[in-house]
Protein backbone atom coordinates (compact mmCIF):
# COMPACT_ATOMS: atom_id res chain seq x y z
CA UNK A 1 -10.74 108.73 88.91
CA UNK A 2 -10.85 112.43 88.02
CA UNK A 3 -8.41 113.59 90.14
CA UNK A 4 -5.98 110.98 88.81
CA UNK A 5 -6.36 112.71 85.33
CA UNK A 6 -5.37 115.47 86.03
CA UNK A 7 -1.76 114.43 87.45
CA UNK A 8 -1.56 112.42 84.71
CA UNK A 9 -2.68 115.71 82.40
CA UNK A 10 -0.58 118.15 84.04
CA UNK A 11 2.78 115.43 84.37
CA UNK A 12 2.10 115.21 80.75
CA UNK A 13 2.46 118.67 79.73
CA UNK A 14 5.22 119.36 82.37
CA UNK A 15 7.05 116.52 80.60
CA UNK A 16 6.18 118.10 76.73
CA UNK A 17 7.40 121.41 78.39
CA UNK A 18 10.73 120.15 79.57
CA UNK A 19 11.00 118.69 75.85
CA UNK A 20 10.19 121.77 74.42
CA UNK A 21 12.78 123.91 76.91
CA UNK A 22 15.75 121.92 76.70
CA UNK A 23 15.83 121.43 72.40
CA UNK A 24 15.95 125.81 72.95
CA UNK A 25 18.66 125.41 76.04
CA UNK A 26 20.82 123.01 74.01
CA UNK A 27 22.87 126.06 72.48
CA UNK A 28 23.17 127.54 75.42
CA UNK A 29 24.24 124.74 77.14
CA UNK A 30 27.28 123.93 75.05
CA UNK A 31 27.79 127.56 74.58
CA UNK A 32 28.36 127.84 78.71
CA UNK A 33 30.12 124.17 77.79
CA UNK A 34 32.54 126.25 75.50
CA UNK A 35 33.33 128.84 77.95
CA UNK A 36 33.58 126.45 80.85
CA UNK A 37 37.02 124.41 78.30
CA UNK A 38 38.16 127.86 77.46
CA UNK A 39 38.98 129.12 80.65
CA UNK A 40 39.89 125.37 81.93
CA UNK A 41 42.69 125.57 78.64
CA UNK A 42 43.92 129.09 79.62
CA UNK A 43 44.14 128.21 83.24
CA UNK A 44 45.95 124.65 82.52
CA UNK A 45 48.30 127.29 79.86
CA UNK A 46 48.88 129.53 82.87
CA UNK A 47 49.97 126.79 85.23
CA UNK A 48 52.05 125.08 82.39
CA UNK A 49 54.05 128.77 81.96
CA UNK A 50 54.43 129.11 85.68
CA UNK A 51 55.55 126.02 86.04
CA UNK A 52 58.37 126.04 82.98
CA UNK A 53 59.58 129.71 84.12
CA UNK A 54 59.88 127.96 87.96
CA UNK A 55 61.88 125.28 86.78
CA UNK A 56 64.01 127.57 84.34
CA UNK A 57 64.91 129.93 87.38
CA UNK A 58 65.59 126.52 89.73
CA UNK A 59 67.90 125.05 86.97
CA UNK A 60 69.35 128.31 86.58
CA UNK A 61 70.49 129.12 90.00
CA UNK A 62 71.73 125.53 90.95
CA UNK A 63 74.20 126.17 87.66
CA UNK A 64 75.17 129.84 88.58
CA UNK A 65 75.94 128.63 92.18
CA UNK A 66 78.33 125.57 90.62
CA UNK A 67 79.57 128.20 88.59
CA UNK A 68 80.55 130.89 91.06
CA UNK A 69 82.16 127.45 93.10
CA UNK A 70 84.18 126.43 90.69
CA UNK A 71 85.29 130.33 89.75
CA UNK A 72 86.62 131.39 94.03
């Protein structure tokens, strides 16, 4: 029986500890959280740009080429 006791013991504290650890990791967690949305938002920005400036030069040409048709 005594060697049961202490597994229960020390799973007992290990579970207390990992109580204790995560209520001080919380902040850090959403702070990495934070970060993680940041950089998602300027990456999804990025893309939307690249996209927009794409289609602008794609639009663009397929008019200047009508145009220069219809001009000769």
């Amino acid at each position: 029986m005594k060697p049961l006791l202490g597994v229960a013991a020390t799973g007992l504290v290990a579970v207390l500890l990992w109580k204790i650890l995560l209520a001080f990791l919380f902040p850090f967690i959403g702070i990495a959280a934070g970060f993680l949305f940041l950089l998602v938002k300027l990456v999804m920005v990025t893309v939307m740009v690249c996209v927009a400036i794409w289609l602008l030069r794609r639009w663009g040409r397929g008019r200047r080429a009508s145009a220069d048709a219809i001009s000769s």
